[in-house]
C-alpha atoms as a PDB file:
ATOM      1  CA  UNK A   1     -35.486-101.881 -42.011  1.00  0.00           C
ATOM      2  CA  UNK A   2     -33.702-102.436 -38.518  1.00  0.00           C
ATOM      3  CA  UNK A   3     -34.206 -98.624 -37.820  1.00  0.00           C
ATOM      4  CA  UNK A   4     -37.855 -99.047 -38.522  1.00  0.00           C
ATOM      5  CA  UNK A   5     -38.303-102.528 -36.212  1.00  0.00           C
ATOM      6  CA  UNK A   6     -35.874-100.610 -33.614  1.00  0.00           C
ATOM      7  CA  UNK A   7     -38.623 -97.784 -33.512  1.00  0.00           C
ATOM      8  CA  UNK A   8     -41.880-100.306 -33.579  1.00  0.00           C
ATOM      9  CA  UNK A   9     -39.999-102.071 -30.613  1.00  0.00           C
ATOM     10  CA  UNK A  10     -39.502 -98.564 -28.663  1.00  0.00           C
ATOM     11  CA  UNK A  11     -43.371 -98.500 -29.295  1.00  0.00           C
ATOM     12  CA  UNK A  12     -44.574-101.498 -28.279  1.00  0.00           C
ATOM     13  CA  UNK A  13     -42.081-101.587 -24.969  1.00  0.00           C
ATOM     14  CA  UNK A  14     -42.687 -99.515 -21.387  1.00  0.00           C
ATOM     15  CA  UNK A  15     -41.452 -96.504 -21.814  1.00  0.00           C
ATOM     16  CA  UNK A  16     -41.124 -95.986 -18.029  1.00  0.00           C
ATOM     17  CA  UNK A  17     -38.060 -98.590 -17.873  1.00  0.00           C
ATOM     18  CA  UNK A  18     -36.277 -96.436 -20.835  1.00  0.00           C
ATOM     19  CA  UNK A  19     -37.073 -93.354 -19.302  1.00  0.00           C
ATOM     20  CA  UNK A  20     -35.618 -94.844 -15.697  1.00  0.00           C
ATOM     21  CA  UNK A  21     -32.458 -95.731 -17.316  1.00  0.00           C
ATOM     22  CA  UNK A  22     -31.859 -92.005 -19.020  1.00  0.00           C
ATOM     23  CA  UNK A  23     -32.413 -90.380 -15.835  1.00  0.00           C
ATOM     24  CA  UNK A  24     -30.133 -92.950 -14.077  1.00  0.00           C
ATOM     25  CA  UNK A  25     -27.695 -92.479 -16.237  1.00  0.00           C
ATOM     26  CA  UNK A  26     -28.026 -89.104 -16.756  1.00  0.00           C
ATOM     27  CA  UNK A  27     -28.419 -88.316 -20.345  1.00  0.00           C
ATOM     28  CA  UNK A  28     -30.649 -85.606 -21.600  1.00  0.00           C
ATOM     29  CA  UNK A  29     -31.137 -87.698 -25.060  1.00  0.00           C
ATOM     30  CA  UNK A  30     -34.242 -90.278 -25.364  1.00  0.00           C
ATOM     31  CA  UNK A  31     -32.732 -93.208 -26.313  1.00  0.00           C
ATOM     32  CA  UNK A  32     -34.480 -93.107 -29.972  1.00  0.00           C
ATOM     33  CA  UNK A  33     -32.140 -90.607 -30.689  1.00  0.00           C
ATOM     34  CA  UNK A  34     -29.429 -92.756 -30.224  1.00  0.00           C
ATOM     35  CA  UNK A  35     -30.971 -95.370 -32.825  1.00  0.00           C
ATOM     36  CA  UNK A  36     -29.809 -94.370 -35.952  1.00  0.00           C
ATOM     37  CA  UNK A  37     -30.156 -95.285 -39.568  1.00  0.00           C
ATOM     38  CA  UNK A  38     -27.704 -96.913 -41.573  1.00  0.00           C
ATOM     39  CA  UNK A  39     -27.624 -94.273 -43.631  1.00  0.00           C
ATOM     40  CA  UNK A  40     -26.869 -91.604 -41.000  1.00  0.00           C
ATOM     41  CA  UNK A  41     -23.723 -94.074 -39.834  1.00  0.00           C
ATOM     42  CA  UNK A  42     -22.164 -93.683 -42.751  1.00  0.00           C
ATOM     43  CA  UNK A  43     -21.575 -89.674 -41.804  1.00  0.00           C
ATOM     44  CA  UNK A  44     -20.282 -90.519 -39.124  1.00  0.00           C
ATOM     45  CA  UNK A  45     -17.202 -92.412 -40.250  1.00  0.00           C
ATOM     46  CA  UNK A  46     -15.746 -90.004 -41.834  1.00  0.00           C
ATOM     47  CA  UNK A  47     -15.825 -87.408 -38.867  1.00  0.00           C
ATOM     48  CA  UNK A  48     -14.378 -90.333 -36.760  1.00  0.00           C
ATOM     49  CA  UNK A  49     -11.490 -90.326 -39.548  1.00  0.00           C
ATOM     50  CA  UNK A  50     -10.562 -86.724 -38.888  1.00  0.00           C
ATOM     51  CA  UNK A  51     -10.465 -86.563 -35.451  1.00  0.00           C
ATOM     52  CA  UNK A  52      -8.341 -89.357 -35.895  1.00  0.00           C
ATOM     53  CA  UNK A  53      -5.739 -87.462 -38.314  1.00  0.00           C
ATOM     54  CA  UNK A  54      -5.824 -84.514 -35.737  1.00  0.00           C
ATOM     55  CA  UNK A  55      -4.626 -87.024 -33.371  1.00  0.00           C
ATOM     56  CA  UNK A  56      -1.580 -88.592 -35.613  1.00  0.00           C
ATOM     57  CA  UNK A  57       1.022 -87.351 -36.270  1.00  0.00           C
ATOM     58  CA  UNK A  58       1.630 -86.146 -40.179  1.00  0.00           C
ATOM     59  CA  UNK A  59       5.321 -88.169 -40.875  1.00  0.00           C
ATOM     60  CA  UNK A  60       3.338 -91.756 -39.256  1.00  0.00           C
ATOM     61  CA  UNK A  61       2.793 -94.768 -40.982  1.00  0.00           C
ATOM     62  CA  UNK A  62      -0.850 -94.292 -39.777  1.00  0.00           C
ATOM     63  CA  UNK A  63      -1.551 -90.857 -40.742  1.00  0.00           C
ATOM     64  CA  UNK A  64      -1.126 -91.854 -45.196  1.00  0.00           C
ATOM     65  CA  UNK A  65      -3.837 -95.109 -43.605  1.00  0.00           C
ATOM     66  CA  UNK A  66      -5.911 -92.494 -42.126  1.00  0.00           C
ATOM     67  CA  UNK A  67      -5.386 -90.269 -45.359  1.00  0.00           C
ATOM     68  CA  UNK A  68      -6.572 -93.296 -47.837  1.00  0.00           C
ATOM     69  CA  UNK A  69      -9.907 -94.326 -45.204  1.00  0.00           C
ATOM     70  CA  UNK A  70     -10.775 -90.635 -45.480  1.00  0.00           C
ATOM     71  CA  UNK A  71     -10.781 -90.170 -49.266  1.00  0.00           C
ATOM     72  CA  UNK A  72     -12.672 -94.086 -49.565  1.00  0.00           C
ATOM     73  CA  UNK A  73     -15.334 -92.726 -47.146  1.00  0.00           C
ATOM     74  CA  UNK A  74     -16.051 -89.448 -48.876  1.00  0.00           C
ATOM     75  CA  UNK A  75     -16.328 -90.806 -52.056  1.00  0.00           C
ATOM     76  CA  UNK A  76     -18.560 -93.602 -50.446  1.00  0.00           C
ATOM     77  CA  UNK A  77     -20.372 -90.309 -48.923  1.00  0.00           C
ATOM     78  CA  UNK A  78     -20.976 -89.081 -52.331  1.00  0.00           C
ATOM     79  CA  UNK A  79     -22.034 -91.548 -53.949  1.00  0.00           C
ATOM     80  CA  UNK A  80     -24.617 -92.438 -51.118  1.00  0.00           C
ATOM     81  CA  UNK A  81     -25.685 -88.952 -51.266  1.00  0.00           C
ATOM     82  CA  UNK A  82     -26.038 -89.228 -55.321  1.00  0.00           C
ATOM     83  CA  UNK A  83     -28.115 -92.718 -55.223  1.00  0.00           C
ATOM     84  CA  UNK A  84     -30.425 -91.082 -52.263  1.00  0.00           C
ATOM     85  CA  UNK A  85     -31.122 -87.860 -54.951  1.00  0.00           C
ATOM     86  CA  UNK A  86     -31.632 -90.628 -57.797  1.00  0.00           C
ATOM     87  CA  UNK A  87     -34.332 -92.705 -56.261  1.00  0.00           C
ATOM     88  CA  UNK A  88     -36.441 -89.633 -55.900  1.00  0.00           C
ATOM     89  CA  UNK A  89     -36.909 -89.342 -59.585  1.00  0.00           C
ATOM     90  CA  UNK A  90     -40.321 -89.741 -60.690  1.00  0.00           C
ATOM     91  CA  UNK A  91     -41.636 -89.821 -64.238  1.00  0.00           C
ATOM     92  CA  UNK A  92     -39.318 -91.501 -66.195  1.00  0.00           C
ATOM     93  CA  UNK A  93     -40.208 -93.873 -68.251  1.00  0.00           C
ATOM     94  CA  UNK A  94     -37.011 -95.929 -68.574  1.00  0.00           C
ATOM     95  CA  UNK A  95     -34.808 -97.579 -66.227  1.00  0.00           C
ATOM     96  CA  UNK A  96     -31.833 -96.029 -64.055  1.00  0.00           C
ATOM     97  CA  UNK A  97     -30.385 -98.862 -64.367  1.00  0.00           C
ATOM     98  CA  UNK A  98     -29.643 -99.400 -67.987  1.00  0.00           C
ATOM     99  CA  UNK A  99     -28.141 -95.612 -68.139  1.00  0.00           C
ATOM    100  CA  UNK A 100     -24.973 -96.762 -66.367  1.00  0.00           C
ATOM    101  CA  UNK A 101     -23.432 -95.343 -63.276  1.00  0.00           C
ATOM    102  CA  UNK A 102     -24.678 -91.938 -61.831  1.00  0.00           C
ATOM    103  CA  UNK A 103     -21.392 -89.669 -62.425  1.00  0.00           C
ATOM    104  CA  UNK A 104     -22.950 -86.040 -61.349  1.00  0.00           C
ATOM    105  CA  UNK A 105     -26.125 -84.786 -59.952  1.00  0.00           C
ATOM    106  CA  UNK A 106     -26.683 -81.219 -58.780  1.00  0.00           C
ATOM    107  CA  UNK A 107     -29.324 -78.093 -59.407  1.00  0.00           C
ATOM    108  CA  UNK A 108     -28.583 -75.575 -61.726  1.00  0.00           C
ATOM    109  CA  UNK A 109     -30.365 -72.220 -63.580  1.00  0.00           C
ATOM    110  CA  UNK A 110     -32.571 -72.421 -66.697  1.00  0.00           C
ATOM    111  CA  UNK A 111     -34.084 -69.191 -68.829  1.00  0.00           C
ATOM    112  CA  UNK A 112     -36.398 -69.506 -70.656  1.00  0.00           C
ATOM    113  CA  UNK A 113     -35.352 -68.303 -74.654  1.00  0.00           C
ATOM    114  CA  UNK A 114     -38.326 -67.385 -76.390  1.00  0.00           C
ATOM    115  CA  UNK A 115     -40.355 -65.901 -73.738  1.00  0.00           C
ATOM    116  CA  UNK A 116     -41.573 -62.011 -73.464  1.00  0.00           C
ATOM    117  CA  UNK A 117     -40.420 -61.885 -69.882  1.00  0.00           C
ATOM    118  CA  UNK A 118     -37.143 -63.951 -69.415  1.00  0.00           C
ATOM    119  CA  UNK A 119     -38.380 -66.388 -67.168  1.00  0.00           C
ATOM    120  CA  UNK A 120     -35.853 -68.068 -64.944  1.00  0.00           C
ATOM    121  CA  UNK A 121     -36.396 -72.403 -63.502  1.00  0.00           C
ATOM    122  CA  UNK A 122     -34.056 -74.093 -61.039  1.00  0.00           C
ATOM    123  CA  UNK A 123     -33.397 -77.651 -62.887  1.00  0.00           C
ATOM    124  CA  UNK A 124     -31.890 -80.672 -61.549  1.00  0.00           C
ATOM    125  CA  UNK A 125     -29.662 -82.476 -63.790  1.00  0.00           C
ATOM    126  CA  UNK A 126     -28.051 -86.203 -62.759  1.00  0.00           C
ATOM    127  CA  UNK A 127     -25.740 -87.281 -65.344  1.00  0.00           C
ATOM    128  CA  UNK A 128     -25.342 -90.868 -66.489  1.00  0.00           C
ATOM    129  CA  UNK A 129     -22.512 -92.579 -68.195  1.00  0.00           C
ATOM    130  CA  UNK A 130     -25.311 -92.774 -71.166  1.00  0.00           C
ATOM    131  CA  UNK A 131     -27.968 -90.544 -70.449  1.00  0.00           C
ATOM    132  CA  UNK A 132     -28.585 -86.826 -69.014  1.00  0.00           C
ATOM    133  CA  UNK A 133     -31.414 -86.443 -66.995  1.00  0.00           C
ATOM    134  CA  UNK A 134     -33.651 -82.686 -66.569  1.00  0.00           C
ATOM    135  CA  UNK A 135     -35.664 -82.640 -63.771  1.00  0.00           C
ATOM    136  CA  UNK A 136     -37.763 -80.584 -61.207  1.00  0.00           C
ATOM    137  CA  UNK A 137     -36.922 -80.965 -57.749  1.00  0.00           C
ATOM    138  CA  UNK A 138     -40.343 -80.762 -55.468  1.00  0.00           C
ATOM    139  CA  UNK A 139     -40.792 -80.326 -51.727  1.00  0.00           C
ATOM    140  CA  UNK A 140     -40.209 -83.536 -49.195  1.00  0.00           C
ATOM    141  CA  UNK A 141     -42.854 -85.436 -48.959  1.00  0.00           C
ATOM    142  CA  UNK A 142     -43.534 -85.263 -45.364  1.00  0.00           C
ATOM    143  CA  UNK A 143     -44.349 -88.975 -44.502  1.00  0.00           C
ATOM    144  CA  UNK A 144     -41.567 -90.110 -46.363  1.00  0.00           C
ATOM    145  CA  UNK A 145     -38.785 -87.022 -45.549  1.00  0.00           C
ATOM    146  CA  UNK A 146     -38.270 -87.799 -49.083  1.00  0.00           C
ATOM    147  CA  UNK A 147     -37.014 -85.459 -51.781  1.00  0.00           C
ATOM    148  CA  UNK A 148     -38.341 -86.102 -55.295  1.00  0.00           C
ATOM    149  CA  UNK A 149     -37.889 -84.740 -58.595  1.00  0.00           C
ATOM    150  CA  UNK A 150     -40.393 -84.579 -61.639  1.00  0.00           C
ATOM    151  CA  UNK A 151     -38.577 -85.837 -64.903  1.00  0.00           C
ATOM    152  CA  UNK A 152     -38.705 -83.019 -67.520  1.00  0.00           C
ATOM    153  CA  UNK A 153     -36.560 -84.318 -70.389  1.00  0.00           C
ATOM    154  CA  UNK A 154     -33.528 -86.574 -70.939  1.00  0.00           C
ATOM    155  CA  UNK A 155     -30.542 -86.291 -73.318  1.00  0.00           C
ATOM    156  CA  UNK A 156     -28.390 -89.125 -74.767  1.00  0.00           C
ATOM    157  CA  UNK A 157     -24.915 -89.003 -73.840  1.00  0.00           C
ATOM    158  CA  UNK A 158     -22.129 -90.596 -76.547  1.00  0.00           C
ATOM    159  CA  UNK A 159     -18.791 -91.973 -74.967  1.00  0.00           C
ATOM    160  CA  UNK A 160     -15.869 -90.597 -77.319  1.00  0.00           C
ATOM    161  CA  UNK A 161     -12.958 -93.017 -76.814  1.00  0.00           C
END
């Protein structure tokens, strides 16, 4: 929402000032570019966390800190990236919700059995804690820069404890 406002405001402002101030200062980026979503922060943590293990030392208090941040902020990473991939899914009757956490998402080959010519499909599969999700990943819309996927089938997943 901010990052949308943030680019209304660069709108509705003189862009003569902005453009003053990047040649003053001399940067060769628009500041737009500098205006980033939420989203796109998040990517950035986790670079900031290596460069600062490069610049520990290994046997340092800090550097097992460092260590634990890193491993926090790629699985925070992941499961951004996962949720992003999710919300895309269009065509399922159900809801998301009620099928527990999203554990695994990722494309993968199908054939086709029965047919003359073996046919091959590129599937996308997200699996649930209860449910197992087939779909058909489509191009970005290009308002949106938004992947989506067409629901093809589901399969129920049982919990053996």
């Amino acid at each position: 929402k901010n990052k949308v406002n943030s680019d209304e405001f660069l709108q509705d402002c003189d862009q003569a000032f902005f453009r003053t101030c990047q040649k003053s200062l001399e940067h060769t980026l628009p500041l737009s570019s500098y205006l980033l979503k939420p989203v796109q922060r998040i990517t950035k943590y986790q670079l900031l966390l290596k460069d600062m293990m490069n610049c520990s030392k290994r046997d340092e208090e800090a550097y097992g800190h460092l260590q634990e941040a890193l491993s926090t902020m790629l699985l925070v990473l992941k499961n951004v990236n996962d949720s992003m991939h999710s919300v895309g899914i269009e065509g399922f009757r159900g809801s998301l919700l009620e099928q527990g956490n999203l554990l695994l998402q990722d494309s993968f080959r199908v054939w086709e059995k029965d047919a003359v010519f073996k046919k091959e499909h590129i599937r996308h599969v997200f699996l649930y804690e209860r449910l197992i999700i087939l779909s058909k990943k489509r191009k970005k819309q290009k308002t949106a820069n938004k992947t989506v996927y067409s629901f093809k089938s589901s399969l129920k997943v049982r919990l053996f404890l």
